[in-house]
C-alpha atoms as a PDB file:
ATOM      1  CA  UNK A   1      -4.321  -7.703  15.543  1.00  0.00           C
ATOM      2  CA  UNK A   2      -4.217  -3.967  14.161  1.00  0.00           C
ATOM      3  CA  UNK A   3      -4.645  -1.542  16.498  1.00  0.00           C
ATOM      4  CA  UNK A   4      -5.652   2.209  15.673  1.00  0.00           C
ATOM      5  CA  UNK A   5      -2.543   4.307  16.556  1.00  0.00           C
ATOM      6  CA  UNK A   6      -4.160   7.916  15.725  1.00  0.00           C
ATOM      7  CA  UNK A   7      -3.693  10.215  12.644  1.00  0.00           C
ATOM      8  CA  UNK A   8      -1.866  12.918  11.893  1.00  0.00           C
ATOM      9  CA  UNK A   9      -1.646  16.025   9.242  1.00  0.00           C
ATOM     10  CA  UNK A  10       2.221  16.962   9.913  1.00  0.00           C
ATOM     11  CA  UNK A  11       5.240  15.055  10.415  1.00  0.00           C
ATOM     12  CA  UNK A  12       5.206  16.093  13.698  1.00  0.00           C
ATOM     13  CA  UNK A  13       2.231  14.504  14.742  1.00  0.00           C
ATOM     14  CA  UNK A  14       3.844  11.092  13.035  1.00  0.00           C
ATOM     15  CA  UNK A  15       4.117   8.180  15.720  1.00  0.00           C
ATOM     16  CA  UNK A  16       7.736   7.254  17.224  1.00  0.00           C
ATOM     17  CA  UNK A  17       8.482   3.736  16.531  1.00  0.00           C
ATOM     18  CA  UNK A  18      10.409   1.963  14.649  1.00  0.00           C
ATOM     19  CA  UNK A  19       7.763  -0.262  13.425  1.00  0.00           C
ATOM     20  CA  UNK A  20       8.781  -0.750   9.230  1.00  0.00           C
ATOM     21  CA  UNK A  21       5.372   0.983   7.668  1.00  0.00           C
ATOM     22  CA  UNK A  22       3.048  -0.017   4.406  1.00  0.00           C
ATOM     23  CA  UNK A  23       1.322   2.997   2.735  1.00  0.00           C
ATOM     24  CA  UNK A  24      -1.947   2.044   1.316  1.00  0.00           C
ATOM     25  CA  UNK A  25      -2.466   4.440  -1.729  1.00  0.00           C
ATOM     26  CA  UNK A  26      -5.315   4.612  -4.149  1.00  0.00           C
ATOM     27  CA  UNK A  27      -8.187   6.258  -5.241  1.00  0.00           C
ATOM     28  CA  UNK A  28     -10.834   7.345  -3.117  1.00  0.00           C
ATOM     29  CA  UNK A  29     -13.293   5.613  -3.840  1.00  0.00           C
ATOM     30  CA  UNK A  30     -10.707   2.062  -4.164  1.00  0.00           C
ATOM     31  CA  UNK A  31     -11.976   0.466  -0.899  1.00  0.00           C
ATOM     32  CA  UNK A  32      -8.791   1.305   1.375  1.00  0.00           C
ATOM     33  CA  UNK A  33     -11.075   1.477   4.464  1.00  0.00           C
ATOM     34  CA  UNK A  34     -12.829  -2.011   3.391  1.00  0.00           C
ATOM     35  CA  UNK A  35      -9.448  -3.897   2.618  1.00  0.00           C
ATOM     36  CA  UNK A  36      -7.438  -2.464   5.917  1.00  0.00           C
ATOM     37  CA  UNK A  37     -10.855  -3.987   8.278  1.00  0.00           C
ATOM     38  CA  UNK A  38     -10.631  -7.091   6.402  1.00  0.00           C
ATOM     39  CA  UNK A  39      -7.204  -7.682   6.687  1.00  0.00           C
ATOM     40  CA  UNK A  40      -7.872  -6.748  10.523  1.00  0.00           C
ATOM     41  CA  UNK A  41     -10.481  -9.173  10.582  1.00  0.00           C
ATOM     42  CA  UNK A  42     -12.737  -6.517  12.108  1.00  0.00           C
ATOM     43  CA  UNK A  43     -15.743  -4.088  10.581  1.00  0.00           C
ATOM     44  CA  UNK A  44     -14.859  -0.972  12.954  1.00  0.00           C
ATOM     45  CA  UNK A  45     -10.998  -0.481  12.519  1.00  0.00           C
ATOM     46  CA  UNK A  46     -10.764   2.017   9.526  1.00  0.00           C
ATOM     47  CA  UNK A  47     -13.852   4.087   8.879  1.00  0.00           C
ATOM     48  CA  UNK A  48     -16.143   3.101   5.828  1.00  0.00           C
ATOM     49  CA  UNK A  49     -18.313   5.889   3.841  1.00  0.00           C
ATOM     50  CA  UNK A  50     -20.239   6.182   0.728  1.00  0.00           C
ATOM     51  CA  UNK A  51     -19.274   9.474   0.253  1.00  0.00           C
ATOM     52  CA  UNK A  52     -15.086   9.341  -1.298  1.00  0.00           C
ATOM     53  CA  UNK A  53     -12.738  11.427  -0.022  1.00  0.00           C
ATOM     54  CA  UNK A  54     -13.098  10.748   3.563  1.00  0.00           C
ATOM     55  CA  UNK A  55      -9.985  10.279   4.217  1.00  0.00           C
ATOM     56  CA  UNK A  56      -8.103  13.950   5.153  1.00  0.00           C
ATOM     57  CA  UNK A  57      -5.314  12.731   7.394  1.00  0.00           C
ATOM     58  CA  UNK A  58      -3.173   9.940   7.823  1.00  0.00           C
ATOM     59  CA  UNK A  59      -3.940   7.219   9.594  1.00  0.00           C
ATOM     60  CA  UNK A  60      -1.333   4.859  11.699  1.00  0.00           C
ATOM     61  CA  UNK A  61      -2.178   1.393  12.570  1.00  0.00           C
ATOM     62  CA  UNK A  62       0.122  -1.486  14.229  1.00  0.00           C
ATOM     63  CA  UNK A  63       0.307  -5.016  13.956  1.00  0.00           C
ATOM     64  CA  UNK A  64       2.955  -5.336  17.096  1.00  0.00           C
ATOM     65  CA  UNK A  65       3.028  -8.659  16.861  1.00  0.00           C
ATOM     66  CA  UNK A  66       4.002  -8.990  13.260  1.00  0.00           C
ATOM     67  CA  UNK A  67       6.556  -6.013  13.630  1.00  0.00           C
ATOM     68  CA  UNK A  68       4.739  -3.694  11.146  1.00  0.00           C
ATOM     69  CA  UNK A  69       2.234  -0.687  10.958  1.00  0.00           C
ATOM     70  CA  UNK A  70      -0.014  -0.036   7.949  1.00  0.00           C
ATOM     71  CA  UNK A  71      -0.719   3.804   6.757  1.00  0.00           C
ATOM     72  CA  UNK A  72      -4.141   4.709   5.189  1.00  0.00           C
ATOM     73  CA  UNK A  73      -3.572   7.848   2.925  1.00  0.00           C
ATOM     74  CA  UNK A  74      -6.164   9.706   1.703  1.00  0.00           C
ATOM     75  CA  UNK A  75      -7.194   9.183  -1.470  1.00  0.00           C
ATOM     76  CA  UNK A  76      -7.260  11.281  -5.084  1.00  0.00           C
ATOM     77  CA  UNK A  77      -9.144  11.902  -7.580  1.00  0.00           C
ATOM     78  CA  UNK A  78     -12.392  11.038  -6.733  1.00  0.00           C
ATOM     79  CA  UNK A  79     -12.434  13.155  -3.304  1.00  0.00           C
ATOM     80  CA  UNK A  80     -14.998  15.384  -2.633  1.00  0.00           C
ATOM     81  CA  UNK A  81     -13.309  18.321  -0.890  1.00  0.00           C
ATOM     82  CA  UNK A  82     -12.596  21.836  -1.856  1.00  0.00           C
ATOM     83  CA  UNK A  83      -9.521  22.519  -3.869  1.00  0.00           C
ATOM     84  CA  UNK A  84      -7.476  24.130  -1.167  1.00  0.00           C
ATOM     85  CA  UNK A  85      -8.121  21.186   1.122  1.00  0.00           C
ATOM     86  CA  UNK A  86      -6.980  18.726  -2.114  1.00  0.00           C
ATOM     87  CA  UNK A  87      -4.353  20.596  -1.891  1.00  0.00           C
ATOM     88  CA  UNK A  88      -3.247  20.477   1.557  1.00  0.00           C
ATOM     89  CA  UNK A  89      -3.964  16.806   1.425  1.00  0.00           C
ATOM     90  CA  UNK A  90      -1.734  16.291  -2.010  1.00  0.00           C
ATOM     91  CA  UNK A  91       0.958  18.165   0.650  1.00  0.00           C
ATOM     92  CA  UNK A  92       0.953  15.991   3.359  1.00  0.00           C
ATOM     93  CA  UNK A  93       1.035  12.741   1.660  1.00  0.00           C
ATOM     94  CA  UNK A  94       3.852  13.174  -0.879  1.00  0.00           C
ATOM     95  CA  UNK A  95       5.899  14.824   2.339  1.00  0.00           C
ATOM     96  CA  UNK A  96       4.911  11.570   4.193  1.00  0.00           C
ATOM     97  CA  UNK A  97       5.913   9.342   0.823  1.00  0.00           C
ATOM     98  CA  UNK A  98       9.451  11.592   0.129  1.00  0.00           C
ATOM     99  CA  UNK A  99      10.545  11.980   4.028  1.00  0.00           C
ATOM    100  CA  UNK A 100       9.580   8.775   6.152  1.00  0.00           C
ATOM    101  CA  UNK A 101      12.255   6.784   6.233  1.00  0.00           C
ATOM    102  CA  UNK A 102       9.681   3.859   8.079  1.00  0.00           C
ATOM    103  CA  UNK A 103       8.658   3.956   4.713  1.00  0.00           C
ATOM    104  CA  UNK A 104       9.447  -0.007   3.345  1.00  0.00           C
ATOM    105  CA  UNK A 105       6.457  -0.739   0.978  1.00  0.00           C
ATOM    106  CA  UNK A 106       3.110   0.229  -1.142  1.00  0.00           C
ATOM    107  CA  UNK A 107       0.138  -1.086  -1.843  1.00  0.00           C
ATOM    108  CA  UNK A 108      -1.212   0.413  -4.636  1.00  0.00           C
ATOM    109  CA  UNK A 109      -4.942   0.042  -4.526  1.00  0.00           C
ATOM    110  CA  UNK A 110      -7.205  -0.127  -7.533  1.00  0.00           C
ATOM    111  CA  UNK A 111     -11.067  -1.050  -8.427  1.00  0.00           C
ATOM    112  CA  UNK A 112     -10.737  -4.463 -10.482  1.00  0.00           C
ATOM    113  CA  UNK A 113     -13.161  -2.008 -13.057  1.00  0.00           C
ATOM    114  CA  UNK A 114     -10.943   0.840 -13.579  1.00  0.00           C
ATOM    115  CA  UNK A 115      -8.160   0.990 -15.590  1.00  0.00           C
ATOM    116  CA  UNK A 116      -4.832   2.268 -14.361  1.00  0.00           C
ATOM    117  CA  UNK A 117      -4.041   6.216 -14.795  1.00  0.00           C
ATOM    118  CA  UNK A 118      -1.080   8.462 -14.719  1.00  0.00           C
ATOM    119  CA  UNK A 119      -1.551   8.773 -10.701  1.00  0.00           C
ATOM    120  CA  UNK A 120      -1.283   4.853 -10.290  1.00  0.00           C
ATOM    121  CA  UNK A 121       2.159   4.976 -12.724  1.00  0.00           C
ATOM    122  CA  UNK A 122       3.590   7.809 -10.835  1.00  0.00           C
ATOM    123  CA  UNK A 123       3.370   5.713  -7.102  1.00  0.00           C
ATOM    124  CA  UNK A 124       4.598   2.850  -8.843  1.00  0.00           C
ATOM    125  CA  UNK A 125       7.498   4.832 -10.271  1.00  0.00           C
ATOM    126  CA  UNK A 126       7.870   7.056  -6.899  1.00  0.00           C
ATOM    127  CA  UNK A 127       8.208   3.403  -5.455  1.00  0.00           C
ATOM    128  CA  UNK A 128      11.133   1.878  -7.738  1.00  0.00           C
ATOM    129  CA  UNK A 129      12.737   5.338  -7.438  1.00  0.00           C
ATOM    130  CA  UNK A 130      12.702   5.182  -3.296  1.00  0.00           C
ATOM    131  CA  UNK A 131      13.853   1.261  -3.259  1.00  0.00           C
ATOM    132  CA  UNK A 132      10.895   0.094  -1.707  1.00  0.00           C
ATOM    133  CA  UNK A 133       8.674  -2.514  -2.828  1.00  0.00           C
ATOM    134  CA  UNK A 134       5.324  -2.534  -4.382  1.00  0.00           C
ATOM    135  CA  UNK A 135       1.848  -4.540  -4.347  1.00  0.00           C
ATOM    136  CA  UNK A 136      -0.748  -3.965  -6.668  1.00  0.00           C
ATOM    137  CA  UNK A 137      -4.148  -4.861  -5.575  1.00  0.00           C
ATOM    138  CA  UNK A 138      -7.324  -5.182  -7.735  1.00  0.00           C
ATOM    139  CA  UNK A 139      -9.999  -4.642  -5.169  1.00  0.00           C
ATOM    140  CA  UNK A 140     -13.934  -5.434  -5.336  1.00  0.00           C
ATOM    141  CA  UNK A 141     -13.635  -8.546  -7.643  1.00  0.00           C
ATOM    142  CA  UNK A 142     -16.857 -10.043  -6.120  1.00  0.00           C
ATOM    143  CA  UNK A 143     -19.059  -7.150  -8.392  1.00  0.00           C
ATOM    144  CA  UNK A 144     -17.648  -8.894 -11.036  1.00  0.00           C
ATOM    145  CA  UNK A 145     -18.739 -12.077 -13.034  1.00  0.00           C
ATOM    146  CA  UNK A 146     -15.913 -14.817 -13.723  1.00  0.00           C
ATOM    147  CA  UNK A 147     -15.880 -14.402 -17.735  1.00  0.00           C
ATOM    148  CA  UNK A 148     -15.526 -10.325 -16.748  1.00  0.00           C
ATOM    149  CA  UNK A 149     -13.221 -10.849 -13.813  1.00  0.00           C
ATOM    150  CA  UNK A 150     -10.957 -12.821 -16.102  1.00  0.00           C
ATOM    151  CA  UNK A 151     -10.637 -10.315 -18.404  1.00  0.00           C
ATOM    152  CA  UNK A 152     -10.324  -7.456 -16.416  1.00  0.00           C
ATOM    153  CA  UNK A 153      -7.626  -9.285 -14.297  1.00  0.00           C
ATOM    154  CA  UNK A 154      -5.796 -10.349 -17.727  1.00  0.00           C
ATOM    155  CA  UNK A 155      -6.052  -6.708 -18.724  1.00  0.00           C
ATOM    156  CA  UNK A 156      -4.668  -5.016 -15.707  1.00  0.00           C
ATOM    157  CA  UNK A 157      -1.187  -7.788 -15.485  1.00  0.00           C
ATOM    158  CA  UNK A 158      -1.092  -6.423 -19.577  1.00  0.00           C
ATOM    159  CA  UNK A 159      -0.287  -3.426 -18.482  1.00  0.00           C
ATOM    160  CA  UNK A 160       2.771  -1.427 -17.490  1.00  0.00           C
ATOM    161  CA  UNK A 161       2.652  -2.212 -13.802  1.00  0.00           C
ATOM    162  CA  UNK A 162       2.459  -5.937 -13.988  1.00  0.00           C
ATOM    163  CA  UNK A 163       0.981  -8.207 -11.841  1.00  0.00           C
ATOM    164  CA  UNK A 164      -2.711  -7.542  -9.689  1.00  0.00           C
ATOM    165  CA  UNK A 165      -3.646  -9.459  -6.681  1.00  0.00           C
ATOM    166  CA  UNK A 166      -7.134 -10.023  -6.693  1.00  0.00           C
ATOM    167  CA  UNK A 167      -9.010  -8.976  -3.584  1.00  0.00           C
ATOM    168  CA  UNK A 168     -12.604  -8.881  -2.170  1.00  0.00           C
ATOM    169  CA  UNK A 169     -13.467  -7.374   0.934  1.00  0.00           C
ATOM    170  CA  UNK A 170     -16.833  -8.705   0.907  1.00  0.00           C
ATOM    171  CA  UNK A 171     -15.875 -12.723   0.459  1.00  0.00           C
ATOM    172  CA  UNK A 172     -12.152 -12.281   2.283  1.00  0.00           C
ATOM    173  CA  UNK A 173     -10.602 -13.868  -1.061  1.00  0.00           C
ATOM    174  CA  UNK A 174      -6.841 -12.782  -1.462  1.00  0.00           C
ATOM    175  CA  UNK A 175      -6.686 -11.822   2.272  1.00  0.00           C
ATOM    176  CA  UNK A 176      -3.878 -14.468   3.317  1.00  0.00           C
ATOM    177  CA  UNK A 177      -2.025 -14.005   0.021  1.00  0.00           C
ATOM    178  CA  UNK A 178      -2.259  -9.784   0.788  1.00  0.00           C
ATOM    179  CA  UNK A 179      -0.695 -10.575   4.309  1.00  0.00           C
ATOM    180  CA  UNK A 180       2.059 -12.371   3.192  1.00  0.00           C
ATOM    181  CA  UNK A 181       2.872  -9.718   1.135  1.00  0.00           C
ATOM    182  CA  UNK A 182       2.599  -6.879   3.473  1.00  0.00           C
ATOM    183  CA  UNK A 183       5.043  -9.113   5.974  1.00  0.00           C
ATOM    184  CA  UNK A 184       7.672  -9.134   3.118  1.00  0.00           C
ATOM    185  CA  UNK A 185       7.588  -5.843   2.278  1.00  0.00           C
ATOM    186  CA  UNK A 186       8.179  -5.208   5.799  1.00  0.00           C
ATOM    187  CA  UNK A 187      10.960  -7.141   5.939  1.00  0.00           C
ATOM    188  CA  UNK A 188      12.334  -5.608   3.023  1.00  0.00           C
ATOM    189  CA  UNK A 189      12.668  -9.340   1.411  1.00  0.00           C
ATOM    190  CA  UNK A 190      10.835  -8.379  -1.911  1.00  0.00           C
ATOM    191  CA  UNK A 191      12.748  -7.039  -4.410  1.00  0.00           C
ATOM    192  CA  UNK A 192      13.529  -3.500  -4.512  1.00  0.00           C
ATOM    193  CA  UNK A 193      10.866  -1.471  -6.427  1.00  0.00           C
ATOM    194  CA  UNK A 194       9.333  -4.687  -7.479  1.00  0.00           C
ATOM    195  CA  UNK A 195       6.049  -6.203  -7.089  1.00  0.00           C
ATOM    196  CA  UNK A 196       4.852  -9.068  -5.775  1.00  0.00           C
END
């Protein structure tokens, strides 16, 4: 079961452990929040809001059991926060993705209805160029119908970062499949700036 481990702004304020750590990355308005509670299998773990951007620090959460700890950056993009605090947030989580050396995976977060962008192609290179593994998750495929969702899903694995799991929050589909891959990453038994 994840537990909430606190936040922080500043390495400094970064847990000590040695617990192997999964960034979640994405847009703000990807469903991070929704995807960490239903891999939790709870509604109140990571905060859920309407409003993008929520987000400002990072957030630390174990699975002690399993060995690992998830991290829920704040999104881009979409945020709505001043420029100065964009900024300060653009600070903190390339400092967390250059320095942590807990750092063993990504999971690069993406509505099923977007299209990927130059931020999305940048984490996926930062990850190949670090040695750690990437999984790319197409999130909110329940708004979709199956004709669309076929498409869309075809569309995405076209592109230049490969392969999408499909993942609903709402319905729990790709939840199991998501695990498994967060455990390998952990363990560092997926190939090197691969995917899944």
């Amino acid at each position: 079961m994840f537990e909430y481990q606190g936040s922080a702004a500043h390495p400094r304020e970064y847990p000590v452990w040695d617990l192997p750590e999964i960034a979640i990355v994405g847009r703000s308005n990807a469903g991070k929040s929704s995807l960490l509670n239903c891999l939790a299998g709870r509604h109140d773990l990571a905060r859920v809001s309407k409003t993008p951007g929520r987000t400002q620090r990072l957030h630390f959460f174990a699975e002690r059991s399993a060995s690992l700890a998830i991290v829920d950056l704040p999104g881009y993009g979409f945020a709505r926060v001043s420029k100065p605090q964009r900024a300060r947030l653009a600070v903190a989580v390339e400092r967390y993705l250059r320095e942590r050396t807990l750092l063993r995976g990504l999971l690069l977060i993406l509505d099923v209805r977007r299209a990927p962008q130059e931020d999305e192609e940048m984490l996926a290179e930062f990850g190949a160029s670090r040695g750690i593994g990437l999984v790319c998750v197409a999130t909110k495929v329940d708004k979709l119908g199956h004709g669309e969702r076929i498409r869309r899903l075809r569309d995405l694995e076209r592109g230049a970062l490969g392969r999408w799991l499909p993942f609903s929050a709402v319905s729990g589909e790709g939840r199991e499949a998501l695990a498994q891959a967060i455990v390998l990453l952990a363990r560092g038994q997926m190939e090197k700036g691969g995917k899944v």
